[in-house]
C-alpha atoms as a PDB file:
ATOM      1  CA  UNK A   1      13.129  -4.743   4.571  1.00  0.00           C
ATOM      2  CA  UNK A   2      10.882  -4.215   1.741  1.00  0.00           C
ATOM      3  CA  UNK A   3       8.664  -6.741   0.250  1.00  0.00           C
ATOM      4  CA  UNK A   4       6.922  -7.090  -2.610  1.00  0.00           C
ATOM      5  CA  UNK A   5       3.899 -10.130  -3.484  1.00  0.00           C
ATOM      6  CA  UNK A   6       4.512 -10.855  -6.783  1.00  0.00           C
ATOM      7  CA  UNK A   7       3.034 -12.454  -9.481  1.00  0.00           C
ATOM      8  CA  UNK A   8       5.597 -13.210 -12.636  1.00  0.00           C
ATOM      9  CA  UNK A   9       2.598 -13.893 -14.819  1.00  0.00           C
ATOM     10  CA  UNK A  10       1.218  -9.677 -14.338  1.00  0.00           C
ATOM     11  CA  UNK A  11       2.663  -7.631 -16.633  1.00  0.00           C
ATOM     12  CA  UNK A  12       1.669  -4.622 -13.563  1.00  0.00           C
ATOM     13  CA  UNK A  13       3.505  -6.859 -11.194  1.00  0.00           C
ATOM     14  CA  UNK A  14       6.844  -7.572 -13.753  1.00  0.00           C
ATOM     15  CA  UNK A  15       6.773  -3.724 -13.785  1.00  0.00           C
ATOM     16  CA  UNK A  16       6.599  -3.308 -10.155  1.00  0.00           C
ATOM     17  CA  UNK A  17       9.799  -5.929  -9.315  1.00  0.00           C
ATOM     18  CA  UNK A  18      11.672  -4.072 -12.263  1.00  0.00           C
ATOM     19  CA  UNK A  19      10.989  -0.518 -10.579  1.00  0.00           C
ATOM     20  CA  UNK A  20      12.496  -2.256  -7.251  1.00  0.00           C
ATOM     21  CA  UNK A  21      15.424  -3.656  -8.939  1.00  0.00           C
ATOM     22  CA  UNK A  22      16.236  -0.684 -10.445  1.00  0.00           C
ATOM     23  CA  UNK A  23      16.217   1.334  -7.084  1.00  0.00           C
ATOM     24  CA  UNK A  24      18.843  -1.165  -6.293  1.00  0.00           C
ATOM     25  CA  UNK A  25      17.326  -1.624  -2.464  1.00  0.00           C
ATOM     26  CA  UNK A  26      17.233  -4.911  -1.146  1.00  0.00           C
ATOM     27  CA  UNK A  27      14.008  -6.101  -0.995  1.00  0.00           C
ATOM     28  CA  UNK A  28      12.225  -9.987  -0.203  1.00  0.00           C
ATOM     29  CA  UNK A  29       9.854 -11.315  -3.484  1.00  0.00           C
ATOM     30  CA  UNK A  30       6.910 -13.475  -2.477  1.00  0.00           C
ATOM     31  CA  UNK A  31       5.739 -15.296  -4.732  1.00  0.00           C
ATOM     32  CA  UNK A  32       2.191 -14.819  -3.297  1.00  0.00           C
ATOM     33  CA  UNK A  33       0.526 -17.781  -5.762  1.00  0.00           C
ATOM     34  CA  UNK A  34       2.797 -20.512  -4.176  1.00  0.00           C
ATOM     35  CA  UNK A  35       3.492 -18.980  -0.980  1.00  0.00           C
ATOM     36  CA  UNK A  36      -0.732 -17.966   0.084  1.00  0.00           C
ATOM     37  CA  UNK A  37      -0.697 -15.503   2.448  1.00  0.00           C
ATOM     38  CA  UNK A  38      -2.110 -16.288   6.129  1.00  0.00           C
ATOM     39  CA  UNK A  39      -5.270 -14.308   7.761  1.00  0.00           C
ATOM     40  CA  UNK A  40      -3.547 -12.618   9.691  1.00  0.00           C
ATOM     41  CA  UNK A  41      -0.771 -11.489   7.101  1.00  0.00           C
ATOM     42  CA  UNK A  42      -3.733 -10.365   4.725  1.00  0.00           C
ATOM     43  CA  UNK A  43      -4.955  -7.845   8.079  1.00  0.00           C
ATOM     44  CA  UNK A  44      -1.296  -6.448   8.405  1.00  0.00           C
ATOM     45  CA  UNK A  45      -1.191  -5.915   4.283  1.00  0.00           C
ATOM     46  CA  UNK A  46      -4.314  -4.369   4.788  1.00  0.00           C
ATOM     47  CA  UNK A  47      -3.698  -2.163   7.625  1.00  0.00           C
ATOM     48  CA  UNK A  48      -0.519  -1.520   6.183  1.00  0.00           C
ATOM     49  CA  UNK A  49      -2.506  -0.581   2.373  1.00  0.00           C
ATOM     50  CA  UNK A  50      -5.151   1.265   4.673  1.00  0.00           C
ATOM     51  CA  UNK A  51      -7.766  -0.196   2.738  1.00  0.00           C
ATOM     52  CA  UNK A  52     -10.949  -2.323   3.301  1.00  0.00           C
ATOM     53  CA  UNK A  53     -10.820  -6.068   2.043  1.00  0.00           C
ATOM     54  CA  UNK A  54     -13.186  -5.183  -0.406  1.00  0.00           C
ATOM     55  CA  UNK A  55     -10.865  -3.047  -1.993  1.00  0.00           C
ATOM     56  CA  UNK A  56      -7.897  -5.403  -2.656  1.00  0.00           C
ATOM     57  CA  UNK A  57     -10.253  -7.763  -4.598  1.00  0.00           C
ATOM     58  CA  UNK A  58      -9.729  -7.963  -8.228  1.00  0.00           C
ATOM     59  CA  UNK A  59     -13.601  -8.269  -9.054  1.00  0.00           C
ATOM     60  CA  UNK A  60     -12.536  -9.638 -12.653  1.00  0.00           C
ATOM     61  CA  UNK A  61     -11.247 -12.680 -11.974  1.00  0.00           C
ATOM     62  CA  UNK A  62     -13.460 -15.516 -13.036  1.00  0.00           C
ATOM     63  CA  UNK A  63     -13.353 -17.300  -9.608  1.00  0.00           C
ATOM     64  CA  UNK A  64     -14.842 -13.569  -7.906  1.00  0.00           C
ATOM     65  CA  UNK A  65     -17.709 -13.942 -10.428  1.00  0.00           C
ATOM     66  CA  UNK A  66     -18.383 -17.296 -10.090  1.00  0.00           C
ATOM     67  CA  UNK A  67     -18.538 -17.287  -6.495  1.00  0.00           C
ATOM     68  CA  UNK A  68     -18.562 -13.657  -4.913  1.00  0.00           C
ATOM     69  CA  UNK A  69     -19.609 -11.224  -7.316  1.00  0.00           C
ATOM     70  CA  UNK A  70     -23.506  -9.624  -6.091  1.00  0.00           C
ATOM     71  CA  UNK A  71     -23.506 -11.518  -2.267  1.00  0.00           C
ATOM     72  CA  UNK A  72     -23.103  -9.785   0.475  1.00  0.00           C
ATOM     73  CA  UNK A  73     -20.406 -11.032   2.273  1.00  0.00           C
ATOM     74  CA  UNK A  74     -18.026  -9.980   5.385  1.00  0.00           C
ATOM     75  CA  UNK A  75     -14.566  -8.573   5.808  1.00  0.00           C
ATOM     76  CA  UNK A  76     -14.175 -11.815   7.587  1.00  0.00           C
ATOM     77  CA  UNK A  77     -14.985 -13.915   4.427  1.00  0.00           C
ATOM     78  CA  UNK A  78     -12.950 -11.811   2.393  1.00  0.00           C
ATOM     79  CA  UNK A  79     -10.224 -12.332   3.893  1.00  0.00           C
ATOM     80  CA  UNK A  80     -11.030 -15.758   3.887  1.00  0.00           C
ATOM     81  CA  UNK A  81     -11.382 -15.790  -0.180  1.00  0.00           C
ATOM     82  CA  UNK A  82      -8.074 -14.168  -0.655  1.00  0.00           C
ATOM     83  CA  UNK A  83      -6.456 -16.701   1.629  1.00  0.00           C
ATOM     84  CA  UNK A  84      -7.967 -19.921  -0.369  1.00  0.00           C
ATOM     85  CA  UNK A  85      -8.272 -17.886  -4.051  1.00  0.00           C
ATOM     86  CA  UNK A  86      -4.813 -15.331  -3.675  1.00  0.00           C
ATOM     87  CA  UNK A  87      -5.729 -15.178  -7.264  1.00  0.00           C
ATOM     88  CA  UNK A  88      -8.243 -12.522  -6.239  1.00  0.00           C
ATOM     89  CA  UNK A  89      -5.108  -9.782  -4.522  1.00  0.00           C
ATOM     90  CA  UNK A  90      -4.807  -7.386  -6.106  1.00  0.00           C
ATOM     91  CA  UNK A  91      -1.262  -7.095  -7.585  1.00  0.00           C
ATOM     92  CA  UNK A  92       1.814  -5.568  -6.891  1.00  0.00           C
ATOM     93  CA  UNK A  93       2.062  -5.208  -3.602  1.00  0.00           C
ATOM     94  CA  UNK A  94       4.909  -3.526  -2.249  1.00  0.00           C
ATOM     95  CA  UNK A  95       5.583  -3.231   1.746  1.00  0.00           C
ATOM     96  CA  UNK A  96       8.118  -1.342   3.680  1.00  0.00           C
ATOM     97  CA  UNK A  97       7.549  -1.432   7.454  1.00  0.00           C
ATOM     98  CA  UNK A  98       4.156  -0.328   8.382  1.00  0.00           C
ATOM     99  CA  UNK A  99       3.379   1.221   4.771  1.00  0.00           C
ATOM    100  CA  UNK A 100       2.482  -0.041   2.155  1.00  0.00           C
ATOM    101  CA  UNK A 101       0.897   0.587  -1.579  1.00  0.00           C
ATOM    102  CA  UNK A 102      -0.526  -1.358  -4.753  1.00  0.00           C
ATOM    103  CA  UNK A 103       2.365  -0.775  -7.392  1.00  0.00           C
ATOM    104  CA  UNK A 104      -0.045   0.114  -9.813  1.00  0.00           C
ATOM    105  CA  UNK A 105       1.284   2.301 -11.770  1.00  0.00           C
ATOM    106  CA  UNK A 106       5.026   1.096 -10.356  1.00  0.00           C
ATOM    107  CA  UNK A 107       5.983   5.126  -9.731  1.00  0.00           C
ATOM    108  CA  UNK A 108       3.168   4.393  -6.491  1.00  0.00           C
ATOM    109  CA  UNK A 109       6.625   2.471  -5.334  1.00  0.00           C
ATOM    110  CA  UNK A 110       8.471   5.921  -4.890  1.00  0.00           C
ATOM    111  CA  UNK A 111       6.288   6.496  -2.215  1.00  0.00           C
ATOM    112  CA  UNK A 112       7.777   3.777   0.061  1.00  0.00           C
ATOM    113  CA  UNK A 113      11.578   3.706  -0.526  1.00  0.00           C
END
């Protein structure tokens, strides 16, 4: 089943769940904000994005400057911040089996259904 993290407050991520609806496939919503995802769920969205942890943090978010922004720091910690800050995933992102993409522009969707 497809799955999408979600966050209603993202215009990106409205536009991404609308795209989805449309395509009138079933798909799961989390509401990543509430519902953190685990370590271990961030390493099969990664795998699944193909992408380093590095590149699913949204480096303007106030918390990533305040904290993050100019150390060097780890996949490992990474990981770590986006399980204790989700705030810093990047946003829509929609999974289907082992694939997966940022719906950013929502037409990246396509690729997946």
């Amino acid at each position: 089943m497809i799955k999408i993290y979600h966050n209603p407050r993202c215009r990106k991520s409205r536009e991404g769940l609308e795209y989805l609806e449309k395509s009138g496939i079933p798909f799961e919503k989390v509401l990543y904000l509430k519902d953190n995802p685990s370590k271990d769920e961030l390493r099969q969205i990664l795998n699944a994005l193909g992408m380093k942890p590095i590149q699913l943090i949204r480096k303007n978010e106030a918390i990533w400057k305040e904290k993050f922004k100019g150390k060097t720091i780890t996949d490992q910690a990474l990981i770590e911040a986006m399980t204790a800050f989700p705030k810093l995933i990047e946003r829509p992102i929609i999974i289907n089996g082992d694939r997966a993409v940022i719906g950013r522009p929502a037409a990246q969707i396509k690729e997946l259904l």
